[in-house]
PDB file of N, CA and C in Angstrom:
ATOM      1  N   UNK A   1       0.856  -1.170   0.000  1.00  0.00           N
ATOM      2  CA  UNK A   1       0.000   0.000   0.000  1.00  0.00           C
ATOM      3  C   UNK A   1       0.907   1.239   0.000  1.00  0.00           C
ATOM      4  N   UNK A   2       0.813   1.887  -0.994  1.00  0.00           N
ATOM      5  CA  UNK A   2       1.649   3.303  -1.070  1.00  0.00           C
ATOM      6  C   UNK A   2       1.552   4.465   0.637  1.00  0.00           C
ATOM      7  N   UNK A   3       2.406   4.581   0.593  1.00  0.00           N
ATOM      8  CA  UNK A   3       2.871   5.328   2.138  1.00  0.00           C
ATOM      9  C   UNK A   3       1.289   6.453   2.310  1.00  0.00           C
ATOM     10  N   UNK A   4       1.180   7.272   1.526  1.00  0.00           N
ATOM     11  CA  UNK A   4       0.499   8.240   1.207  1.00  0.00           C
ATOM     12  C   UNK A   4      -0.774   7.888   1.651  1.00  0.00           C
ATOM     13  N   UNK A   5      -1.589   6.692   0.795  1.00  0.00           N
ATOM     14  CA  UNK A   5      -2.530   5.919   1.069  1.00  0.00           C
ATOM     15  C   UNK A   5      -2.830   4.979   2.642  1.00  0.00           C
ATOM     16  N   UNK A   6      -1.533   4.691   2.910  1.00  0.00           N
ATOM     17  CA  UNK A   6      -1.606   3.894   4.054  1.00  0.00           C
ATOM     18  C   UNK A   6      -1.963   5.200   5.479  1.00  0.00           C
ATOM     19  N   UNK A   7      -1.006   6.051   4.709  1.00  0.00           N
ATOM     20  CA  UNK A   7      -1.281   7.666   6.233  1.00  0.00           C
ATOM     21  C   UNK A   7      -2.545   8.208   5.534  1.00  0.00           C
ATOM     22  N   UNK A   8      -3.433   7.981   5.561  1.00  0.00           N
ATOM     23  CA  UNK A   8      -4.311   8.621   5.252  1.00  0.00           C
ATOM     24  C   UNK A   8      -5.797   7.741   5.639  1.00  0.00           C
ATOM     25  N   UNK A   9      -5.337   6.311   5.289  1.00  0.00           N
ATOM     26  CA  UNK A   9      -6.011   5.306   5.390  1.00  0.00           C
ATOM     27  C   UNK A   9      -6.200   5.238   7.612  1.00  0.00           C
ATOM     28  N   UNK A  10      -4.943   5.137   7.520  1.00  0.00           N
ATOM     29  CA  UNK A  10      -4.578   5.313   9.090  1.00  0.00           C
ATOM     30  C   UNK A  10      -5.144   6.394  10.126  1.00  0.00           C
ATOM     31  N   UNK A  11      -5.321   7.749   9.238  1.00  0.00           N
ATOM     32  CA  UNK A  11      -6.001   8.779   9.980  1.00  0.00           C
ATOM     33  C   UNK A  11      -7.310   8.451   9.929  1.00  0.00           C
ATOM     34  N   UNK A  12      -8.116   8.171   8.857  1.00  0.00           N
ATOM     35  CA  UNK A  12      -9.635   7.907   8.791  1.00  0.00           C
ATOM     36  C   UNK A  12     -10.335   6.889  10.142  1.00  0.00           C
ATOM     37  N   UNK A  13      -9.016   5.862  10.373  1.00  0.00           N
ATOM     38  CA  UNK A  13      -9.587   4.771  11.051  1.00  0.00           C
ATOM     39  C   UNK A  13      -9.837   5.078  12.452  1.00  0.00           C
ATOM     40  N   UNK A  14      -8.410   6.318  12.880  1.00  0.00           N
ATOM     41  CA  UNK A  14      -8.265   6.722  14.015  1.00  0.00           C
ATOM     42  C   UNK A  14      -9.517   7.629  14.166  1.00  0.00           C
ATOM     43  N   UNK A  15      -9.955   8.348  13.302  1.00  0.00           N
ATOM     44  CA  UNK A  15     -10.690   9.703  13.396  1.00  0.00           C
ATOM     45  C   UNK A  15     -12.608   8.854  13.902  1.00  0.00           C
ATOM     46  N   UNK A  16     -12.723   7.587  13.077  1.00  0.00           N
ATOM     47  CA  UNK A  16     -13.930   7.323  13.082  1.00  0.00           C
ATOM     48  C   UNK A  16     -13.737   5.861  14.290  1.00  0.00           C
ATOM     49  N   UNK A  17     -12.585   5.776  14.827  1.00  0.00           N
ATOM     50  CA  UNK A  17     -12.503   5.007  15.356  1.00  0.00           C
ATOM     51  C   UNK A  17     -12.977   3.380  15.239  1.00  0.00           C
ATOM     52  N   UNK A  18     -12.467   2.969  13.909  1.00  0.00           N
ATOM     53  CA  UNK A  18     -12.746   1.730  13.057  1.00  0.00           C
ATOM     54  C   UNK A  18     -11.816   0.318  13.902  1.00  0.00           C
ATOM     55  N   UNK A  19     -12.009  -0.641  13.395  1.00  0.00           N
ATOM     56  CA  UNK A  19     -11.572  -1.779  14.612  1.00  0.00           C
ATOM     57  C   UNK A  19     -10.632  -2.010  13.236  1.00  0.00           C
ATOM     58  N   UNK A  20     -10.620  -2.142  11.959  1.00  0.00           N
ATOM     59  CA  UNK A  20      -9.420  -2.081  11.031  1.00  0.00           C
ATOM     60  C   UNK A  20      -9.448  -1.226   9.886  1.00  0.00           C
ATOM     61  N   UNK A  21      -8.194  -1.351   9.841  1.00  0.00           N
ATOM     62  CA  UNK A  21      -7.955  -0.334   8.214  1.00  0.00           C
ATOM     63  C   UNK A  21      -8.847  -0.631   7.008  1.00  0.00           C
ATOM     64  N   UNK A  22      -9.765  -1.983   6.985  1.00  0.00           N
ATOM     65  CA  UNK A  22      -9.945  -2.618   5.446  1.00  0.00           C
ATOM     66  C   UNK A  22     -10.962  -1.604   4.922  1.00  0.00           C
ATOM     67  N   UNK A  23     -12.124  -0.952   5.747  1.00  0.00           N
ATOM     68  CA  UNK A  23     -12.976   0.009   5.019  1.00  0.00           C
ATOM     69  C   UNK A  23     -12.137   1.151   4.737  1.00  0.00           C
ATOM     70  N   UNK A  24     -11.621   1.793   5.846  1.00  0.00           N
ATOM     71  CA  UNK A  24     -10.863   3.276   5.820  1.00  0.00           C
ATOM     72  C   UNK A  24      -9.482   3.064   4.529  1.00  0.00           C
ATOM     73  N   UNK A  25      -9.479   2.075   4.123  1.00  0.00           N
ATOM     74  CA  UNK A  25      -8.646   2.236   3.087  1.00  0.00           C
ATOM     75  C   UNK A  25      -9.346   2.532   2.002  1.00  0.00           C
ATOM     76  N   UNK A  26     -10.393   1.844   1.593  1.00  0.00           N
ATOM     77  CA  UNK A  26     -11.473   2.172   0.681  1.00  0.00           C
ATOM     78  C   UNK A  26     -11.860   3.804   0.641  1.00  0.00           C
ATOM     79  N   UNK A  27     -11.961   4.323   1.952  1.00  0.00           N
ATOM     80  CA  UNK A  27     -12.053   5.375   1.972  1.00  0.00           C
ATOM     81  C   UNK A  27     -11.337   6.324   2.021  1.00  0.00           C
ATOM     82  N   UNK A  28     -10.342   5.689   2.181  1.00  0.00           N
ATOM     83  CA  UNK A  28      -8.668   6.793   1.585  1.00  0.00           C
ATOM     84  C   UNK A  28      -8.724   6.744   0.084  1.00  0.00           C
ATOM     85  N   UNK A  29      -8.908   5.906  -0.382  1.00  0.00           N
ATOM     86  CA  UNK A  29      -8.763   5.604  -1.690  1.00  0.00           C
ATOM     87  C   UNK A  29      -9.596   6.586  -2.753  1.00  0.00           C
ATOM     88  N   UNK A  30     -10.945   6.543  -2.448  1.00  0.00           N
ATOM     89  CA  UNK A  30     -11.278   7.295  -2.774  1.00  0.00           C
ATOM     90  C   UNK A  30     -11.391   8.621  -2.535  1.00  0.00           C
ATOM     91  N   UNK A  31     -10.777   9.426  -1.552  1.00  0.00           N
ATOM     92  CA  UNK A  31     -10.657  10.692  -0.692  1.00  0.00           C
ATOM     93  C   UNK A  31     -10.022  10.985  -1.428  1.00  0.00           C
ATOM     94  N   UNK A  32      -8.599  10.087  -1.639  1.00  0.00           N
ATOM     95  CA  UNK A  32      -7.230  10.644  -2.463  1.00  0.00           C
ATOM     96  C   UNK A  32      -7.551  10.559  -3.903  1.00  0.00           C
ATOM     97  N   UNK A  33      -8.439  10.030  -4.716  1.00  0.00           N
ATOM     98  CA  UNK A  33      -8.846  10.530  -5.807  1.00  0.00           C
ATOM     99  C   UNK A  33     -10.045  11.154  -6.144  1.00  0.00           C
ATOM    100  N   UNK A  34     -10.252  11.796  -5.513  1.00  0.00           N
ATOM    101  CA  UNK A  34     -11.626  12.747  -5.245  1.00  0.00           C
ATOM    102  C   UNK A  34     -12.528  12.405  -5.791  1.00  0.00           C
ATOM    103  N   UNK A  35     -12.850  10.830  -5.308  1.00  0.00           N
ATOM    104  CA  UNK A  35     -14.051  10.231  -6.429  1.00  0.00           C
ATOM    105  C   UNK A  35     -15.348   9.662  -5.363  1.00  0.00           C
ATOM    106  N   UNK A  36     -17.045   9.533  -5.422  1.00  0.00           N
ATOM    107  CA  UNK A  36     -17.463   8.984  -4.877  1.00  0.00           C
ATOM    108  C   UNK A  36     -17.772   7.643  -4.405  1.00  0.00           C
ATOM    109  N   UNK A  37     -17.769   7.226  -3.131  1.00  0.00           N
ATOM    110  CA  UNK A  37     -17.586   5.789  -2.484  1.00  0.00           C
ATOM    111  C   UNK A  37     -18.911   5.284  -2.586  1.00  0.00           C
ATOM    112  N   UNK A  38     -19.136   4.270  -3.070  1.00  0.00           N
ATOM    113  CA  UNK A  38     -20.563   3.287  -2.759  1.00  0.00           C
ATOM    114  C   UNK A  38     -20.226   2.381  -2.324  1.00  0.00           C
ATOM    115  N   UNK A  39     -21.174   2.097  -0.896  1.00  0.00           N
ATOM    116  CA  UNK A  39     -21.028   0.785  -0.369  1.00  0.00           C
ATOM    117  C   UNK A  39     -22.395   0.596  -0.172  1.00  0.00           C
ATOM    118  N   UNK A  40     -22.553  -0.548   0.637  1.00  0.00           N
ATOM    119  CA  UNK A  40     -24.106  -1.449   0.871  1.00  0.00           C
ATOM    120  C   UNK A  40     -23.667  -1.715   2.057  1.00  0.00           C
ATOM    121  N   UNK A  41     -22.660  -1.526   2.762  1.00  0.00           N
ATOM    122  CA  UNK A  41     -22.429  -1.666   4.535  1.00  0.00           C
ATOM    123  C   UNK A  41     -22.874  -0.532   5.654  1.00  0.00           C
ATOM    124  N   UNK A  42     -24.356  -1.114   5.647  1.00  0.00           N
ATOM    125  CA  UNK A  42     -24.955   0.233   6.217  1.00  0.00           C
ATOM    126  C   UNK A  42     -24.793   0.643   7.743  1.00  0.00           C
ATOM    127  N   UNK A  43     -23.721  -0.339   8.279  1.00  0.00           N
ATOM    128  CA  UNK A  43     -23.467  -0.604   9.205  1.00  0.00           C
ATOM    129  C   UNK A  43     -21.793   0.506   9.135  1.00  0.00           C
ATOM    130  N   UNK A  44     -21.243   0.834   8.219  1.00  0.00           N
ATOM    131  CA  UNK A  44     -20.065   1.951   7.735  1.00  0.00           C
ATOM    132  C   UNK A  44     -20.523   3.039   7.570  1.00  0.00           C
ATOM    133  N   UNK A  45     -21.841   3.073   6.598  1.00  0.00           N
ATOM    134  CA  UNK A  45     -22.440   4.343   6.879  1.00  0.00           C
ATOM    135  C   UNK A  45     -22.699   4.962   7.714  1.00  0.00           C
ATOM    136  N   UNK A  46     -23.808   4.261   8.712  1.00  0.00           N
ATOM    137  CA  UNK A  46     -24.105   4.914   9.827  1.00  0.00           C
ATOM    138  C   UNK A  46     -22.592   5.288  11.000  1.00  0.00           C
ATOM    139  N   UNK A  47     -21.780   4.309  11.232  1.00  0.00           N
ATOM    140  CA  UNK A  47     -20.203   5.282  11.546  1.00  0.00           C
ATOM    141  C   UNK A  47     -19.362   6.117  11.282  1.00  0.00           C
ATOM    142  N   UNK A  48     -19.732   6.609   9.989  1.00  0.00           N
ATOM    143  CA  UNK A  48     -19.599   7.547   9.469  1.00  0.00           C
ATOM    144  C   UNK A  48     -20.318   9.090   9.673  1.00  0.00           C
ATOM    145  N   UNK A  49     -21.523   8.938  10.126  1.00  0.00           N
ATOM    146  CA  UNK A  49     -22.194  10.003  10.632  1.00  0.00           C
ATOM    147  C   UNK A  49     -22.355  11.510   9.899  1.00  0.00           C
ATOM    148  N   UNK A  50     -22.153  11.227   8.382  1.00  0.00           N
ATOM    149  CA  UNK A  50     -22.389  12.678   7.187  1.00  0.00           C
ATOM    150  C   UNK A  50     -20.656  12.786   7.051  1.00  0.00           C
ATOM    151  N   UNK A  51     -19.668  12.297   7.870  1.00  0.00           N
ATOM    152  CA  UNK A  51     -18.400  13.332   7.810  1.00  0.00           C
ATOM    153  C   UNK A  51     -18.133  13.189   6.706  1.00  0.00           C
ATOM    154  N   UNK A  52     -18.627  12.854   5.390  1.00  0.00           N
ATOM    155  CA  UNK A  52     -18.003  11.974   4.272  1.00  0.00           C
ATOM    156  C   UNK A  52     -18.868  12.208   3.557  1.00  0.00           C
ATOM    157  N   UNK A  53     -19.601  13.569   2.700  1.00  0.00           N
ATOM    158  CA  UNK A  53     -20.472  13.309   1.450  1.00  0.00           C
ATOM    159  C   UNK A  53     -20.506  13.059   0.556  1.00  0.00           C
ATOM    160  N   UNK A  54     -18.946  12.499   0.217  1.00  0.00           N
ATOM    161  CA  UNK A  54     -18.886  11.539  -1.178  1.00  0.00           C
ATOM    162  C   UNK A  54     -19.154  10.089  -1.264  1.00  0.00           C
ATOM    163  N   UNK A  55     -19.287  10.153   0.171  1.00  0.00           N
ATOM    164  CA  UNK A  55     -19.724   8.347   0.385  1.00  0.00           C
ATOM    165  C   UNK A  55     -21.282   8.000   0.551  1.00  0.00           C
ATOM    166  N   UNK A  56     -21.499   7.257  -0.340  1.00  0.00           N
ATOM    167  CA  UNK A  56     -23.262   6.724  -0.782  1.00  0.00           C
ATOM    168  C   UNK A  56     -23.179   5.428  -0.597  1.00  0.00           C
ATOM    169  N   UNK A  57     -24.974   5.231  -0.018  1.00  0.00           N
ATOM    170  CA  UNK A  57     -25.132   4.520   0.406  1.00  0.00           C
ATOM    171  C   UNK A  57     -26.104   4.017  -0.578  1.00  0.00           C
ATOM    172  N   UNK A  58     -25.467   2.339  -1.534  1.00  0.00           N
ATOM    173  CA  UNK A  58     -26.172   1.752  -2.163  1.00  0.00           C
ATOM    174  C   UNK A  58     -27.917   1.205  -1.608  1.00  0.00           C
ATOM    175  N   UNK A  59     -28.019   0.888  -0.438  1.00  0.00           N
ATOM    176  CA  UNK A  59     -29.609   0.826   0.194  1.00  0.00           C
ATOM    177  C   UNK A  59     -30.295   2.231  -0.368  1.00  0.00           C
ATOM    178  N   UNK A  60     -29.996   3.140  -0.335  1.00  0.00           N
ATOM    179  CA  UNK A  60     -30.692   4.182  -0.605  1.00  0.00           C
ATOM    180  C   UNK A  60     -31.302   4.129  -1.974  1.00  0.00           C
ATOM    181  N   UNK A  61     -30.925   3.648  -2.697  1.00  0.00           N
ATOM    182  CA  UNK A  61     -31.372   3.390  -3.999  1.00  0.00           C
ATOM    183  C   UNK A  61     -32.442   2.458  -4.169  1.00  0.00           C
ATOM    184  N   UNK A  62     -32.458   1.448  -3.583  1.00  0.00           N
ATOM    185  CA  UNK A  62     -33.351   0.477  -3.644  1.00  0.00           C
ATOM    186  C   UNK A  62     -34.442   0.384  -3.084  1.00  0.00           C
TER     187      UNK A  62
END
């Protein structure tokens, strides 16, 4: 995992207080390419709490 990605990945997890890196990397990932996140883990969403309005929530659609 590129350094950049991994410190960034690392702050998200600390900030939302995640039990591992595997979502908050997803969400570095896309942070660092300023693109929007879809997931269906509505259980990430809701820990997330709005801080993140590029991240959508596939349930919402359906």
């Amino acid at each position: 995992m590129p350094e950049t990605l991994l410190r960034e990945a690392w702050e998200i997890t600390k900030e939302l207080r995640l039990a591992t890196l595997y979502d908050a990397a997803y969400l570095a990932l896309a942070k660092l390419h300023n693109c929007e996140f879809w997931t269906a883990d509505e259980m990430l969403i809701n820990s997330l709490q709005g801080k993140f309005p590029w991240v959508k929530w596939l349930g919402a659609n359906f």
